[in-house]
PDB file of N, CA and C in Angstrom:
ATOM      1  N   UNK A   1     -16.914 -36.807   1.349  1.00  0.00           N
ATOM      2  CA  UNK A   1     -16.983 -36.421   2.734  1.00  0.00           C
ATOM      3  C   UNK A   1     -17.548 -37.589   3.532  1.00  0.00           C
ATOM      4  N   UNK A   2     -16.771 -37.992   4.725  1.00  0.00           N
ATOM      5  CA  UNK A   2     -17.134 -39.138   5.813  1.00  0.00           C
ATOM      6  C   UNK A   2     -18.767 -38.806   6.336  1.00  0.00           C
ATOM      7  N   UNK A   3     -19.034 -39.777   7.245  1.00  0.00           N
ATOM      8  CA  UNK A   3     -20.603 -39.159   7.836  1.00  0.00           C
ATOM      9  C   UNK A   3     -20.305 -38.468   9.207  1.00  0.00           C
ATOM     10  N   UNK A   4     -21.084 -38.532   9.977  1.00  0.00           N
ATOM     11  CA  UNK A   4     -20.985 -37.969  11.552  1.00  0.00           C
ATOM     12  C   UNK A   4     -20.462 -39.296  12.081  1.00  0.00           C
ATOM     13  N   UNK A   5     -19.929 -39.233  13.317  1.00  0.00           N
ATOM     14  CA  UNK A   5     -19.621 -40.558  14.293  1.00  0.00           C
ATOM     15  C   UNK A   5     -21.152 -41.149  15.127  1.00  0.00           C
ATOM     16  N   UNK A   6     -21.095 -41.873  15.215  1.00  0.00           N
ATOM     17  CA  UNK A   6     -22.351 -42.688  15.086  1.00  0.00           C
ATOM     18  C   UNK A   6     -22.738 -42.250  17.076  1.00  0.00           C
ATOM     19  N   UNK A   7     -21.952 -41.608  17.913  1.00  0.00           N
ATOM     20  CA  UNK A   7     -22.256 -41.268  18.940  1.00  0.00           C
ATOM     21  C   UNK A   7     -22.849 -39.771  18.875  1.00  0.00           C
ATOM     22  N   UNK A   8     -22.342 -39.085  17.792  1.00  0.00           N
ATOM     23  CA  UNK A   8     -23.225 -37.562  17.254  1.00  0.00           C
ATOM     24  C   UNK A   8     -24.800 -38.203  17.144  1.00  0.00           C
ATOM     25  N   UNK A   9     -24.890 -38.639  15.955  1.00  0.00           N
ATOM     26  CA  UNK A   9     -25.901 -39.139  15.625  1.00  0.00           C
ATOM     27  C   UNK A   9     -27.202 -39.560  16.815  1.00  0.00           C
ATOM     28  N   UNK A  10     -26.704 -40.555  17.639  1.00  0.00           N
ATOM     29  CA  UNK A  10     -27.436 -41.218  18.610  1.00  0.00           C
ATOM     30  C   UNK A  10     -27.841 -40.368  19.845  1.00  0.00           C
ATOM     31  N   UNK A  11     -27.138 -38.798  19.646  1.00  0.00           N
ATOM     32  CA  UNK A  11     -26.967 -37.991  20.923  1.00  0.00           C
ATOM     33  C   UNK A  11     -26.574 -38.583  22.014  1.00  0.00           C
ATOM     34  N   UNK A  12     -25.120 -39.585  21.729  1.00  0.00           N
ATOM     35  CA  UNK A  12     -24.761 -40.232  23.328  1.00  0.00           C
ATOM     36  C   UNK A  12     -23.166 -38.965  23.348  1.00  0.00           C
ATOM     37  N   UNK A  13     -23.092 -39.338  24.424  1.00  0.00           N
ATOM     38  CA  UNK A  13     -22.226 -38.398  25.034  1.00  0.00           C
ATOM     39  C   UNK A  13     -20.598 -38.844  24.351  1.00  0.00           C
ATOM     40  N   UNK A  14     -19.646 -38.136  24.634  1.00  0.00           N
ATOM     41  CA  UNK A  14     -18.461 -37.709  23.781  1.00  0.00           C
ATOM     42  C   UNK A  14     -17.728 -39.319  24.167  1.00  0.00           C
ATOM     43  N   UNK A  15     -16.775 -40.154  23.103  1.00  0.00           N
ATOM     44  CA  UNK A  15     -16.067 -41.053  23.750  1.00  0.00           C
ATOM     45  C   UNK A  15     -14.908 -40.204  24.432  1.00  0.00           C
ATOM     46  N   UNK A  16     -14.732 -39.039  24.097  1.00  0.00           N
ATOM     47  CA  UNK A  16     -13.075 -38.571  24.272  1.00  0.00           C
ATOM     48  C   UNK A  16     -13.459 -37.254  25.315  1.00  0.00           C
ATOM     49  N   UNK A  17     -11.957 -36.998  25.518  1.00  0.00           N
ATOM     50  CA  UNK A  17     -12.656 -35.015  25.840  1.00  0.00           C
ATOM     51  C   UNK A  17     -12.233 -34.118  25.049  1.00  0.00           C
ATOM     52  N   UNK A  18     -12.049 -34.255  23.776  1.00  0.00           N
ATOM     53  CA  UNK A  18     -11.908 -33.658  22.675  1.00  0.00           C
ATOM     54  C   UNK A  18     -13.235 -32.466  22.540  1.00  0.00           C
ATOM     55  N   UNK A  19     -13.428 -31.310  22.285  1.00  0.00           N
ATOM     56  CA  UNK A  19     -14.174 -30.318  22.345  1.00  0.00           C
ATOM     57  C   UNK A  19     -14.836 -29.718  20.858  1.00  0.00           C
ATOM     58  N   UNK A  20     -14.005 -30.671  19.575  1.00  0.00           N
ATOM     59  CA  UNK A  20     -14.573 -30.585  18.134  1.00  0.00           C
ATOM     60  C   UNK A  20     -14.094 -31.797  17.688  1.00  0.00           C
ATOM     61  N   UNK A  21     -15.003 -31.906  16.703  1.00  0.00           N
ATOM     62  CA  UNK A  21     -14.335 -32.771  15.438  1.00  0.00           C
ATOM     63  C   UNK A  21     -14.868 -32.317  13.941  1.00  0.00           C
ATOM     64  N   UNK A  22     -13.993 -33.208  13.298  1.00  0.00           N
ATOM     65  CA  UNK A  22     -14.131 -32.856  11.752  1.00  0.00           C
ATOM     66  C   UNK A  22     -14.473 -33.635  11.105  1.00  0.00           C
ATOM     67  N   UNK A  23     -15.309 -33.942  10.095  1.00  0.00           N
ATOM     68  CA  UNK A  23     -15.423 -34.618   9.446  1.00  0.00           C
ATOM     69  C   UNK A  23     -15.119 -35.120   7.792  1.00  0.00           C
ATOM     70  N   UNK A  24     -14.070 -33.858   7.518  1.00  0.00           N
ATOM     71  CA  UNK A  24     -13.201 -33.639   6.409  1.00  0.00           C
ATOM     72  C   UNK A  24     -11.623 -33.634   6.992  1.00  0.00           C
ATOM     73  N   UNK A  25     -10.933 -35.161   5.656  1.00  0.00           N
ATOM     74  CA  UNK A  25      -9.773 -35.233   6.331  1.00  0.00           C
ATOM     75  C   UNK A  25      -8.915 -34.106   5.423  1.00  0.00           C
ATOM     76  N   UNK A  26      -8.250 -33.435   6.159  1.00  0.00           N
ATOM     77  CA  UNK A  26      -7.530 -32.354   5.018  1.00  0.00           C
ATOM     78  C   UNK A  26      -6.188 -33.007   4.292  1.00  0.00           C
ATOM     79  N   UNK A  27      -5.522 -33.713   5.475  1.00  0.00           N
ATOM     80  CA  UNK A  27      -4.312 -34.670   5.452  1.00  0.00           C
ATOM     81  C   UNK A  27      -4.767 -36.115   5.440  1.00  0.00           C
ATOM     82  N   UNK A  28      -4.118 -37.599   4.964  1.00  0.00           N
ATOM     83  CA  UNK A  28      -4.330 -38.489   5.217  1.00  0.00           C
ATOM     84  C   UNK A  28      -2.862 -39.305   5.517  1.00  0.00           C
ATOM     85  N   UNK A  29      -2.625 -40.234   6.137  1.00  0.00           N
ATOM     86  CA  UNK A  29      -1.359 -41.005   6.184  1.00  0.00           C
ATOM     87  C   UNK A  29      -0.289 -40.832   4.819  1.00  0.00           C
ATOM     88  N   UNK A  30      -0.459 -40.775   3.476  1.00  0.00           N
ATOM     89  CA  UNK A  30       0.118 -41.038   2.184  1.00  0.00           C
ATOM     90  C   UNK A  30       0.120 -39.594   1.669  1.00  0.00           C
ATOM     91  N   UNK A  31      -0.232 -38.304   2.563  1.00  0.00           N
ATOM     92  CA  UNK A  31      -0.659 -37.268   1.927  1.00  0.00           C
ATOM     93  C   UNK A  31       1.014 -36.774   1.635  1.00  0.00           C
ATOM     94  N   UNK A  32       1.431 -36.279   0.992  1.00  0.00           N
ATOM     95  CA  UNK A  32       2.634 -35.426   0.460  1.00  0.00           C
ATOM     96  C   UNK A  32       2.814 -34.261   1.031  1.00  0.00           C
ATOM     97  N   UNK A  33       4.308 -33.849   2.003  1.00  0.00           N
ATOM     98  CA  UNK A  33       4.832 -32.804   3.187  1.00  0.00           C
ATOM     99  C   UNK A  33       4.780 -31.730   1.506  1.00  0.00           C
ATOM    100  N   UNK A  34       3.734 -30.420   2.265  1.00  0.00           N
ATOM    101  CA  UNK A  34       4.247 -29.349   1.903  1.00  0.00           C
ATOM    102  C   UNK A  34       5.520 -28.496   1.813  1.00  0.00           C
ATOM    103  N   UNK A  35       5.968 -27.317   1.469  1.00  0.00           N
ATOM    104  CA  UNK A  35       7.266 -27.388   1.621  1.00  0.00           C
ATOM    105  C   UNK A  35       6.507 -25.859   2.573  1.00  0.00           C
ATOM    106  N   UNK A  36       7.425 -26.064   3.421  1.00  0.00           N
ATOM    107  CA  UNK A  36       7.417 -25.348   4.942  1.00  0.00           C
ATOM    108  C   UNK A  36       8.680 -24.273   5.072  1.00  0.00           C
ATOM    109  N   UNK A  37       9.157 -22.938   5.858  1.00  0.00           N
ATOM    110  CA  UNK A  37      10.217 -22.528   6.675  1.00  0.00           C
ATOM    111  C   UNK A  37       9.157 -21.316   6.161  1.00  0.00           C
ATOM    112  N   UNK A  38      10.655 -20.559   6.418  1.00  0.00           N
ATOM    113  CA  UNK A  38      10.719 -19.035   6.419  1.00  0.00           C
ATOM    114  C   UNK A  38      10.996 -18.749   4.903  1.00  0.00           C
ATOM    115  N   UNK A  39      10.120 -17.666   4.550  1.00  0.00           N
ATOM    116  CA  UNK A  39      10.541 -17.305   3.222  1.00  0.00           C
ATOM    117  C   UNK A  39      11.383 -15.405   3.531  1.00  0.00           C
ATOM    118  N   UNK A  40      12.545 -15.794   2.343  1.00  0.00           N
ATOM    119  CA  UNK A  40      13.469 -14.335   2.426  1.00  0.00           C
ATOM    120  C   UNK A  40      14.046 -14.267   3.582  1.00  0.00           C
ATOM    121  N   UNK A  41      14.899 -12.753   3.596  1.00  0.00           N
ATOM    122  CA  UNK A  41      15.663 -12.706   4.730  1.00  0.00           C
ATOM    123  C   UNK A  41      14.964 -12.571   5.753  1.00  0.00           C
ATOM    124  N   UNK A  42      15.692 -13.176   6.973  1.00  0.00           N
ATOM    125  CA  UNK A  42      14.985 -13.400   8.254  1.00  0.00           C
ATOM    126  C   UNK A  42      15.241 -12.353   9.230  1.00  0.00           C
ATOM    127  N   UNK A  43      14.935 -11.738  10.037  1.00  0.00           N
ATOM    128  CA  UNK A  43      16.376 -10.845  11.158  1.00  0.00           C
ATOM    129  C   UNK A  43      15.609 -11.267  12.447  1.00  0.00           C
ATOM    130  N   UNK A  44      16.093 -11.711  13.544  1.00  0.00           N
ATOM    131  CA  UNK A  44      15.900 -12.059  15.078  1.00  0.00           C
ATOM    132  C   UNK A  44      16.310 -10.925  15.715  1.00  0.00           C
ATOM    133  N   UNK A  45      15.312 -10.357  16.230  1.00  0.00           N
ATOM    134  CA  UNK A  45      15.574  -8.997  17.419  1.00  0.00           C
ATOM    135  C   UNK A  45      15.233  -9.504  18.976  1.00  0.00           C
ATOM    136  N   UNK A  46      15.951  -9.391  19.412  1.00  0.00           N
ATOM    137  CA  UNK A  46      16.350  -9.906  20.893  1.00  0.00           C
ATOM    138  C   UNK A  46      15.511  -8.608  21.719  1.00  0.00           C
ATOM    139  N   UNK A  47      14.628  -9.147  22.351  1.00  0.00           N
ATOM    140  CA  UNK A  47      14.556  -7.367  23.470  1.00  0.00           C
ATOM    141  C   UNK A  47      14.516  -8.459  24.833  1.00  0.00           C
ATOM    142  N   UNK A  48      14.340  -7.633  26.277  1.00  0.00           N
ATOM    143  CA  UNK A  48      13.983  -8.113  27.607  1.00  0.00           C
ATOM    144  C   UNK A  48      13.007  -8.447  27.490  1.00  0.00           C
ATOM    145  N   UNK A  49      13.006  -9.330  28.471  1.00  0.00           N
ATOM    146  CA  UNK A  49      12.105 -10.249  29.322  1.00  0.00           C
ATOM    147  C   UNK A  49      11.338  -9.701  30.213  1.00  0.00           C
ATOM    148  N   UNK A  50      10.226  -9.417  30.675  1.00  0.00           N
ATOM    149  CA  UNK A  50       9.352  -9.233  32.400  1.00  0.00           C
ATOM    150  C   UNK A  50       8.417 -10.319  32.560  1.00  0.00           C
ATOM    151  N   UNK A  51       8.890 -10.665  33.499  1.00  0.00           N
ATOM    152  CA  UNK A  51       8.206 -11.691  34.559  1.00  0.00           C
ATOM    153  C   UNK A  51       7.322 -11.314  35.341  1.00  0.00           C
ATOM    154  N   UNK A  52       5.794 -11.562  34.853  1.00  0.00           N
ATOM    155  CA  UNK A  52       5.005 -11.207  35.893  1.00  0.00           C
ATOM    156  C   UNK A  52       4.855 -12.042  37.316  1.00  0.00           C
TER     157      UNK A  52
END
């Protein structure tokens, strides 16, 4: 696990306006695509629209 950003630490104010951060990368550049979609049959039901 990385440390804090050294502006946490110092209590200086945010470089970004980002509202969290993490300090565990879950993904990295070289990380390997999960396999992703829809699993089984799918069905799309259409209903109306209201516009508030």
């Amino acid at each position: 696990m990385k440390s804090y950003p050294d502006w946490f630490i110092k209590h200086q104010p945010r470089p970004s306006k980002r509202k969290a951060f993490s300090i565990w990368y879950y993904y990295r550049k070289d990380s390997k695509l999960v396999p992703a979609g829809l699993a089984g049959p799918v069905r799309f039901i259409f209903e109306d629209t209201v516009n508030l």
